[in-house]
Protein backbone atom coordinates (compact mmCIF):
# COMPACT_ATOMS: atom_id res chain seq x y z
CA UNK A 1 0.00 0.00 0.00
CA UNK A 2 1.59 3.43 -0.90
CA UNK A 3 1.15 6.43 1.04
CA UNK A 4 0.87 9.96 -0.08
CA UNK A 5 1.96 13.10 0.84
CA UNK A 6 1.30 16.38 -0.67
CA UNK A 7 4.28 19.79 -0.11
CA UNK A 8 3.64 23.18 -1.39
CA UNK A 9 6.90 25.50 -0.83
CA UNK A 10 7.42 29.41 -1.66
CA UNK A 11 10.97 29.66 -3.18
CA UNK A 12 11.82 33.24 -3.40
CA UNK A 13 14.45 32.94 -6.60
CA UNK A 14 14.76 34.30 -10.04
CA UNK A 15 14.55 30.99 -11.32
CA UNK A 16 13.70 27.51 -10.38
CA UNK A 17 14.90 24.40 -13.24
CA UNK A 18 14.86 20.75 -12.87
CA UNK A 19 18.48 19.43 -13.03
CA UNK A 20 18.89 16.95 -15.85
CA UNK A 21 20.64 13.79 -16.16
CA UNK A 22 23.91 14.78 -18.57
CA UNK A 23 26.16 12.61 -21.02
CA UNK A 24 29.38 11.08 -20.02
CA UNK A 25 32.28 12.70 -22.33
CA UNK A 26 35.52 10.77 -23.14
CA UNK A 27 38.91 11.65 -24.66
CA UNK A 28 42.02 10.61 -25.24
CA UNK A 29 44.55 12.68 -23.01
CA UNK A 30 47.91 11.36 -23.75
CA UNK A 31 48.77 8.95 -26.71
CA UNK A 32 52.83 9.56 -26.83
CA UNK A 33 53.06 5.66 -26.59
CA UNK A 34 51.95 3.18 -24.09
CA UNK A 35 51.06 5.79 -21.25
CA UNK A 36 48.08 5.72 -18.87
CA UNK A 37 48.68 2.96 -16.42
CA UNK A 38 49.04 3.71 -12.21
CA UNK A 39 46.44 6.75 -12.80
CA UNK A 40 45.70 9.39 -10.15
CA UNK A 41 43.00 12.09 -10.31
CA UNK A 42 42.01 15.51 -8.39
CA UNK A 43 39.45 18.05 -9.50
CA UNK A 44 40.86 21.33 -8.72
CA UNK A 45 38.72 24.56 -7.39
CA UNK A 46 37.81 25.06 -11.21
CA UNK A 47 36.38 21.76 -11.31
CA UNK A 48 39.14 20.82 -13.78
CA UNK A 49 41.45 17.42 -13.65
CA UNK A 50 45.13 16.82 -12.82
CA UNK A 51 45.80 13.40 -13.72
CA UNK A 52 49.39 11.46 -12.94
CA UNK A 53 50.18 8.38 -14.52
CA UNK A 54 53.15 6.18 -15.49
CA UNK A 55 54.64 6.55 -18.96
CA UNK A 56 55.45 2.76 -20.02
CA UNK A 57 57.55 3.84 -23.38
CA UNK A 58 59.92 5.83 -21.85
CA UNK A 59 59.96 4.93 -18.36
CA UNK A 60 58.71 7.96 -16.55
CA UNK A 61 56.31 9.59 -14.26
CA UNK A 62 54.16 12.26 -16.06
CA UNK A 63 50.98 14.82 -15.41
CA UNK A 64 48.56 16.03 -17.30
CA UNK A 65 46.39 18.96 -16.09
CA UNK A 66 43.44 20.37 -17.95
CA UNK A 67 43.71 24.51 -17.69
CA UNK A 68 40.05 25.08 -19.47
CA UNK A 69 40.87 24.91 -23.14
CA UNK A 70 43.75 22.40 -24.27
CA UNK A 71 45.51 19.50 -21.76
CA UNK A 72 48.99 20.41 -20.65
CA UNK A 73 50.87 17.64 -20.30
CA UNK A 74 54.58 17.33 -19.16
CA UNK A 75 57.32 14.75 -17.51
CA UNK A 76 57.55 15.26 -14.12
CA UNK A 77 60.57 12.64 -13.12
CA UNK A 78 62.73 11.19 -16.31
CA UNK A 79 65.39 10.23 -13.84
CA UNK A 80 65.05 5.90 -14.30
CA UNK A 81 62.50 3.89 -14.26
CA UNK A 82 59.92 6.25 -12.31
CA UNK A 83 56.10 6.45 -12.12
CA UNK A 84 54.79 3.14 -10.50
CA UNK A 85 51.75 3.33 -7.86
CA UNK A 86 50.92 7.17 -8.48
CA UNK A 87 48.93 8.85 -5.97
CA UNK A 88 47.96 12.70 -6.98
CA UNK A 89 46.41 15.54 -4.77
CA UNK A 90 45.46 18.93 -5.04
CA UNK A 91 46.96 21.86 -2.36
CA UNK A 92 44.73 24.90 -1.50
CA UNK A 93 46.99 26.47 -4.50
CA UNK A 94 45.54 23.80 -6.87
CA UNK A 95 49.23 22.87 -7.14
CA UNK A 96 49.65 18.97 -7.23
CA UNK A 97 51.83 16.51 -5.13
CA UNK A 98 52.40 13.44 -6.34
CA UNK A 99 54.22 9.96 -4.50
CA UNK A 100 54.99 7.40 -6.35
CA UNK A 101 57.54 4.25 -6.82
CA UNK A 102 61.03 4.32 -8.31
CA UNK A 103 62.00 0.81 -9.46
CA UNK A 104 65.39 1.50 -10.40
CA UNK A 105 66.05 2.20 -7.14
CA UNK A 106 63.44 0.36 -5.34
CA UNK A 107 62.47 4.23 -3.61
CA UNK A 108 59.72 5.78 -2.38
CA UNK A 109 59.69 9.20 -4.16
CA UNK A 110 57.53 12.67 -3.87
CA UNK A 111 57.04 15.28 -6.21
CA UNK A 112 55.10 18.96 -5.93
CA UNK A 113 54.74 21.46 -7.68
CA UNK A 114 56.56 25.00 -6.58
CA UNK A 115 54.49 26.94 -8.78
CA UNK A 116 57.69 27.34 -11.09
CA UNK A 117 58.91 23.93 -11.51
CA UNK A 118 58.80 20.78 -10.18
CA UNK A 119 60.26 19.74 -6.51
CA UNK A 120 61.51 15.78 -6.71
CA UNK A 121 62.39 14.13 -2.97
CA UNK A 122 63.45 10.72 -1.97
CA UNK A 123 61.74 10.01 0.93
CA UNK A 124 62.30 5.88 1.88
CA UNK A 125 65.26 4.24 0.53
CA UNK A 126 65.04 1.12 2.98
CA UNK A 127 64.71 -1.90 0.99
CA UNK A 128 62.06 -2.12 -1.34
CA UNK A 129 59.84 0.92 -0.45
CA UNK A 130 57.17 3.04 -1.96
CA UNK A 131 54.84 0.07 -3.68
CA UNK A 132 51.33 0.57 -3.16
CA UNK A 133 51.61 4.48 -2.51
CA UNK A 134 48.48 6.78 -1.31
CA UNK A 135 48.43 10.47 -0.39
CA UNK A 136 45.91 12.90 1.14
CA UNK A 137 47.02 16.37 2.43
CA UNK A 138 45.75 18.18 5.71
CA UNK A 139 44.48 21.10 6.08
CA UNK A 140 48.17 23.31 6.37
CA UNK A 141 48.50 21.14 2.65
CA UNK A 142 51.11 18.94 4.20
CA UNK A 143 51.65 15.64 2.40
CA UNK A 144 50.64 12.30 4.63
CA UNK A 145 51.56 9.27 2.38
CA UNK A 146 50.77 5.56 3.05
CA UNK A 147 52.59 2.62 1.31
CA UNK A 148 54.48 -1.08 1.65
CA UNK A 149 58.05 -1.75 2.32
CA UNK A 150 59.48 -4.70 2.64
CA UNK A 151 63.44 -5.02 4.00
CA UNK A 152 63.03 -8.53 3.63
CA UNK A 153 64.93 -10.88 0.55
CA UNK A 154 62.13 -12.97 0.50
CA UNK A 155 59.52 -9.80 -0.25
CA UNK A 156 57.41 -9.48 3.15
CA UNK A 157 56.03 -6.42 3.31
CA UNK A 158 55.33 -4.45 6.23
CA UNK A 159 53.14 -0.70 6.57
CA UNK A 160 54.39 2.37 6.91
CA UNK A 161 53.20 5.89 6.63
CA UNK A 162 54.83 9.11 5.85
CA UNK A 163 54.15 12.90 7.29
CA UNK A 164 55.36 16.14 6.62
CA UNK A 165 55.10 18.40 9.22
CA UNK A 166 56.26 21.73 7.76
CA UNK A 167 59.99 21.43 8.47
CA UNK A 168 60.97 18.06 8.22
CA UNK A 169 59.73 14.52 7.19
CA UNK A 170 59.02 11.75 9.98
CA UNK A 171 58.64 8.07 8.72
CA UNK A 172 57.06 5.34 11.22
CA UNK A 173 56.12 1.62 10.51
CA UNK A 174 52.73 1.09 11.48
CA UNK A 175 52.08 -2.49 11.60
CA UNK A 176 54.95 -5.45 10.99
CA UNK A 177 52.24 -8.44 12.11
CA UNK A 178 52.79 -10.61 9.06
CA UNK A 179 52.75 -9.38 5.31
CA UNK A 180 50.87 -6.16 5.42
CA UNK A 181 50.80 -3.28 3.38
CA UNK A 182 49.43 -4.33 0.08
CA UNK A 183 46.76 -1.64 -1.81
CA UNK A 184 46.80 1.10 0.54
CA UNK A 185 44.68 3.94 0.56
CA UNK A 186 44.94 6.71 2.87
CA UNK A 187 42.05 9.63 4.19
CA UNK A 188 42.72 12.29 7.14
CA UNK A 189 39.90 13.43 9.29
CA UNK A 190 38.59 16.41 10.48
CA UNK A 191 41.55 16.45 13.19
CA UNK A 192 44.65 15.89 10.21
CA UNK A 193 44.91 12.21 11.64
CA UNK A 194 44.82 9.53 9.28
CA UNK A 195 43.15 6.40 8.06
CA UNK A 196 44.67 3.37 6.32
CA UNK A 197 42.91 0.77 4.35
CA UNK A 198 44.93 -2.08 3.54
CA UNK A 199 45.76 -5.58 2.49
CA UNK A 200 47.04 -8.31 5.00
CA UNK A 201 48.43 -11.07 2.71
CA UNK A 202 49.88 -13.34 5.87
CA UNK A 203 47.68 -16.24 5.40
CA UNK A 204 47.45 -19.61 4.57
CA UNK A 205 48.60 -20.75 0.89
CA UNK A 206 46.12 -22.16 -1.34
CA UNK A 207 46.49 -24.35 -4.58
CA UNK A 208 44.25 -25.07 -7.24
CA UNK A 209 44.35 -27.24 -10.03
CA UNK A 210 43.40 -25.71 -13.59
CA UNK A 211 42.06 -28.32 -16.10
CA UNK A 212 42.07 -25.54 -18.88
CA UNK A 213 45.05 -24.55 -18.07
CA UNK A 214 46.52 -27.95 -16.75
CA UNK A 215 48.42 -26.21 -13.79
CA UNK A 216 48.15 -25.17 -10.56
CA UNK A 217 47.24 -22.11 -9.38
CA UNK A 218 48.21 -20.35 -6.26
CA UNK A 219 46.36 -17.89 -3.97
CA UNK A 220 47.03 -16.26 -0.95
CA UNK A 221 43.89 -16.25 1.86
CA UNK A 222 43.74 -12.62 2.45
CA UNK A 223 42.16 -9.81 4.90
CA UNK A 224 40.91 -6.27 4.90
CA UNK A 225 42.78 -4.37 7.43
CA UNK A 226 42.22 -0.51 8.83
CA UNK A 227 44.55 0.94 10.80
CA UNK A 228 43.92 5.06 12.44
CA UNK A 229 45.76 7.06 14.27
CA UNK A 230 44.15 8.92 17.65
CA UNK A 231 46.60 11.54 18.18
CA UNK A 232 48.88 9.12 20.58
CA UNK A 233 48.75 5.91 19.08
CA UNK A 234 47.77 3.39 16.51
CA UNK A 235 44.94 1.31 15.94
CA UNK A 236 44.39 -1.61 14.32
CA UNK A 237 42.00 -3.99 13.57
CA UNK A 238 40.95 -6.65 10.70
CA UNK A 239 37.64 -5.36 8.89
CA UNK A 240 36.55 -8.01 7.00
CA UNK A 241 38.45 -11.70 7.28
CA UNK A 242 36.33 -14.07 4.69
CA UNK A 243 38.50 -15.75 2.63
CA UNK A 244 41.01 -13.82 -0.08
CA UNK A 245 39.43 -10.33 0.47
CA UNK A 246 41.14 -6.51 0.90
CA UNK A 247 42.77 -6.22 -2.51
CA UNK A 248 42.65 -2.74 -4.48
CA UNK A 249 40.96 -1.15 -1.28
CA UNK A 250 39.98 2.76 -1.14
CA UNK A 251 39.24 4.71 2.17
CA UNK A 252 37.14 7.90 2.32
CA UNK A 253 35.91 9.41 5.72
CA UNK A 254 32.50 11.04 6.56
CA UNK A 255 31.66 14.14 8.37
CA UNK A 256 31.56 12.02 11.71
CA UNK A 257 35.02 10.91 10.73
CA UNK A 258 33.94 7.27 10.34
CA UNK A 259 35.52 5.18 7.35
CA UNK A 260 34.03 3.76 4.38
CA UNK A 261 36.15 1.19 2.43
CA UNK A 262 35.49 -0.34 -1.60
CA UNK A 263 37.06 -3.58 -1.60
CA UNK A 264 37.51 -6.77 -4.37
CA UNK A 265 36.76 -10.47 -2.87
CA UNK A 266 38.64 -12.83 -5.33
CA UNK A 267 39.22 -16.16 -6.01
CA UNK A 268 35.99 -17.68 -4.75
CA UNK A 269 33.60 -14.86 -5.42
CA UNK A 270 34.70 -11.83 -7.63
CA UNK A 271 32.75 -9.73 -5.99
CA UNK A 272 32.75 -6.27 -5.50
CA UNK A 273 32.33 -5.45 -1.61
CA UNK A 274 32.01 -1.80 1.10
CA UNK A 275 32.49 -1.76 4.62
CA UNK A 276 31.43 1.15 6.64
CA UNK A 277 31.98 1.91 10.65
CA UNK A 278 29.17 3.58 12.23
CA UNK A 279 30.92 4.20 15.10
CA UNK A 280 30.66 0.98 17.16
CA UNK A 281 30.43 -1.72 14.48
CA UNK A 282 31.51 -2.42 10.94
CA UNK A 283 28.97 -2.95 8.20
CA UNK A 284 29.87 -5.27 5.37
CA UNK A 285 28.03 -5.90 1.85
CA UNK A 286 28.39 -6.90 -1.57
CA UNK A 287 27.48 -4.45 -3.71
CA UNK A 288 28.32 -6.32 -7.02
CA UNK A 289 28.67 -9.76 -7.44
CA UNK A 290 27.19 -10.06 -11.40
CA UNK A 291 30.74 -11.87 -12.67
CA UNK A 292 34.55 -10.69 -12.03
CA UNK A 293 33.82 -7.83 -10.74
CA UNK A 294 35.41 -5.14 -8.37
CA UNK A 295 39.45 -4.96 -9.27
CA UNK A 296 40.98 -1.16 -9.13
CA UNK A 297 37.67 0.19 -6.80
CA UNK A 298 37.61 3.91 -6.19
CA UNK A 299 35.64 5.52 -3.18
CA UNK A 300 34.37 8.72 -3.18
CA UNK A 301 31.05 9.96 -0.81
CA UNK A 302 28.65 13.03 -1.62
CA UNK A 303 27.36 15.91 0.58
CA UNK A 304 24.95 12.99 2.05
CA UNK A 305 27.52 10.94 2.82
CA UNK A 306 26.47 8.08 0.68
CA UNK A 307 29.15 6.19 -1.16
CA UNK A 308 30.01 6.50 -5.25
CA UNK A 309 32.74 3.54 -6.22
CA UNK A 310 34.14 3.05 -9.72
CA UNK A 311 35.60 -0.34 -10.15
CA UNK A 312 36.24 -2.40 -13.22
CA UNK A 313 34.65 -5.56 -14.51
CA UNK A 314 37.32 -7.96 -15.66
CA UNK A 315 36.89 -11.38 -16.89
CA UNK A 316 32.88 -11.01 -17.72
CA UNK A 317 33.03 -8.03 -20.38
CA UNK A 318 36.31 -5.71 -19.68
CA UNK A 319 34.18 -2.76 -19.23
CA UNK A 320 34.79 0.30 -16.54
CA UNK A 321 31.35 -0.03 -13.73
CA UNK A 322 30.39 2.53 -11.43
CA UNK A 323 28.03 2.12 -8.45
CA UNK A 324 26.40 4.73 -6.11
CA UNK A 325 24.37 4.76 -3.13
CA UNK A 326 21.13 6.76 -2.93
CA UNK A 327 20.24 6.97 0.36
CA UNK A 328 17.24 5.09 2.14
CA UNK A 329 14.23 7.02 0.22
CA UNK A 330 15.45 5.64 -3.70
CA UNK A 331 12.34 3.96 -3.85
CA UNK A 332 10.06 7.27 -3.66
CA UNK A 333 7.89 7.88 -6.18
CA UNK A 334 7.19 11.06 -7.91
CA UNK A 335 3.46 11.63 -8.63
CA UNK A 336 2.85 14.92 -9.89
CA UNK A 337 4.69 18.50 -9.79
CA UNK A 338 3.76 21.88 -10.49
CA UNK A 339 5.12 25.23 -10.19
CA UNK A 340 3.77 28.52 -11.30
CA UNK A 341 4.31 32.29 -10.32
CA UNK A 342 3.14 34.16 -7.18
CA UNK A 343 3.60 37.72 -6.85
CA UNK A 344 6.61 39.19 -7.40
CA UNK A 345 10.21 36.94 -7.63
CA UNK A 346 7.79 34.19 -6.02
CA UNK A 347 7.46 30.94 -7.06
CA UNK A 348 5.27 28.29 -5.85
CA UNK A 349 6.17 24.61 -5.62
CA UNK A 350 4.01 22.12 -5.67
CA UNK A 351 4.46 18.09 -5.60
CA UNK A 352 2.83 14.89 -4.46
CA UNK A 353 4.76 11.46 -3.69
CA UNK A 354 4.21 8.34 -2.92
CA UNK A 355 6.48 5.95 -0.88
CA UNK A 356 5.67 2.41 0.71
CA UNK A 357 3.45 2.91 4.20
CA UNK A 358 5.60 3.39 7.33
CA UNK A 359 8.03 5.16 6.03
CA UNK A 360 9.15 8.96 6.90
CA UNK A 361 10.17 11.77 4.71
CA UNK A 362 12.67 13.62 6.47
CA UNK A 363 13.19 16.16 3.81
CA UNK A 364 14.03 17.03 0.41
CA UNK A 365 16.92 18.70 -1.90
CA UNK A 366 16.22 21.67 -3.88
CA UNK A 367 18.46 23.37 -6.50
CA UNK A 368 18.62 26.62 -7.34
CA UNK A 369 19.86 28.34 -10.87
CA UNK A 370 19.86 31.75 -12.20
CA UNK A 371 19.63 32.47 -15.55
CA UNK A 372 20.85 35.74 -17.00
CA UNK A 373 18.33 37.25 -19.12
CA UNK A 374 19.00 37.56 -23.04
């Protein structure tokens, strides 16, 4: 049974439009030979893209930046083989920083923009460190970088994380507990402290047989991990521990500072998956599970806090998937709508929906435009 309600609103604007659904436009950026793989984006304060990525032809780390008109593109770091596991973000300047992987050298590296040319640092040359890099700035637009290291021959990887505090770098492992590390993704709070999302690949060794294939192959039983940071201390704790899950993870935080996490579950489900903490428990569901789906996932959450993820679908049709969250009232119903003119810059709203009985309307969004006459 549906239940109706009827609103009538007085919206004192020049004019009132519906927004429209647009059209997704695509182009090619960079096609200076095989470039585009270990992408980054930010959106600046023009609402224009900054995009670092990994040149495979020639070995380098480049950016591309969009200034309104025509893409600027240029190599940032041409000094080996540089460029692997890019992480981009935006300063209050719109001025990018960048981490990223040097292979030559097995280094963590970091590169910003000056606002005259382009400032390259080595920050980690311990082992093998810098794989699996993620960056957020805080609100002074210091740099706070997550990533793997591993100071180990045999390629166990441990955690560590990476502030800048205005004078001078300080590096600290966060956890060693196994072979950690693996797709981090890093978010600061309201209070500059971060939050790590990562992928604990310390467990148990798994074979199977392929019959197509006729050979074995091997998988590692895997957990989602999130580790924060109070102020004093670290904590950490495993999100989700069903079998082989926590690869390509993403963090964002909401306006109550709680986490959400996109996730892929592999070898025994493909599935696409999202935790979120509410504040005293974690909630865990699969948002996708229609074939191989959820490798490279993206988070990102709107002014309502709801979750948008891109991911992509592999084995099933190759294609690039994107999934949002709408909030509890999708299901509404719009009956009827009306608006006409009352009295001077007045304008009269009128609607009626419909929703399944019991439930509430709490409220509504309304979007404003003016139009210049002409």
């Amino acid at each position: 049974m549906k239940k109706f309600f009827n609103m009538v609103i007085l919206v004192l604007l020049a004019w009132v439009s519906v927004v429209l659904p647009g059209d997704w436009h695509i182009e090619t950026v960079d096609s200076e030979g095989d470039v585009g793989r270990w992408t980054s984006i930010a959106i600046d304060s023009n609402n224009y893209p900054h995009i670092s990525y990994y040149d495979g032809t020639n070995r380098h780390l480049k950016y591309a930046r969009y200034n309104g008109s025509d893409w600027e593109i240029s190599t940032v770091d041409d000094s080996g083989y540089n460029g692997f596991y890019t992480s981009i973000a935006l300063d209050s300047n719109d001025y990018p920083h960048i981490s990223y992987f040097d292979l030559s050298n097995d280094n963590l590296k970091y590169a910003r923009w000056t606002g005259s040319d382009w400032e390259i640092k080595i920050l980690d040359s311990e082992g093998s460190a810098g794989m699996y890099t993620s960056i957020d700035l805080d609100s002074d637009d210091y740099p706070h970088i997550s990533y793997a290291i591993s100071t180990l021959p045999y390629g166990i990887y441990n955690l560590r994380y990476a502030r800048f505090d205005g004078s001078e770098w300080h590096i600290e492992t966060v956890e060693t507990a196994g072979d950690v590390g693996y797709y981090t993704s890093i978010a600061l709070d309201s209070n500059d402290r971060p939050h790590i999302s990562y992928c604990d690949e310390s467990g148990a060794l798994y074979s199977e047989y392929n019959t197509y294939m006729h050979n074995y192959n091997y998988y590692m039983d895997r957990d989602l991990k999130y580790a924060r940071f109070d102020g004093s201390e670290w904590h950490i704790e495993k999100v989700d521990s069903e079998e082989y899950v926590g690869r390509y993870s993403s963090i964002a935080i909401d306006s109550n500072d709680h986490p959400h996490i996109s996730y892929y579950h592999d070898v025994t489900e493909y599935d696409l998956k999202y935790a979120r903490f509410d504040g005293s428990e974690w909630h865990i569901e699969t948002v996708d599970s229609e074939g191989d789906v959820g490798l490279y996932t993206s988070i990102a959450l709107d002014s309502g806090g709801y979750p948008h993820i891109s991911y992509y679908d592999y084995y099933t049709n190759h294609d690039l998937k994107y999934a949002w969250f709408e909030g509890p009232y999708q299901g509404i119903d719009l009956v009827s709508f009306s608006a006409g003119v009352k009295g001077n810059n007045v304008v009269l709203l009128r609607w009626s929906i419909a929703t399944d009985e019991g439930d509430n309307i709490l409220g509504f969004n309304l979007y404003r435009r003016e139009l210049q006459g002409g």
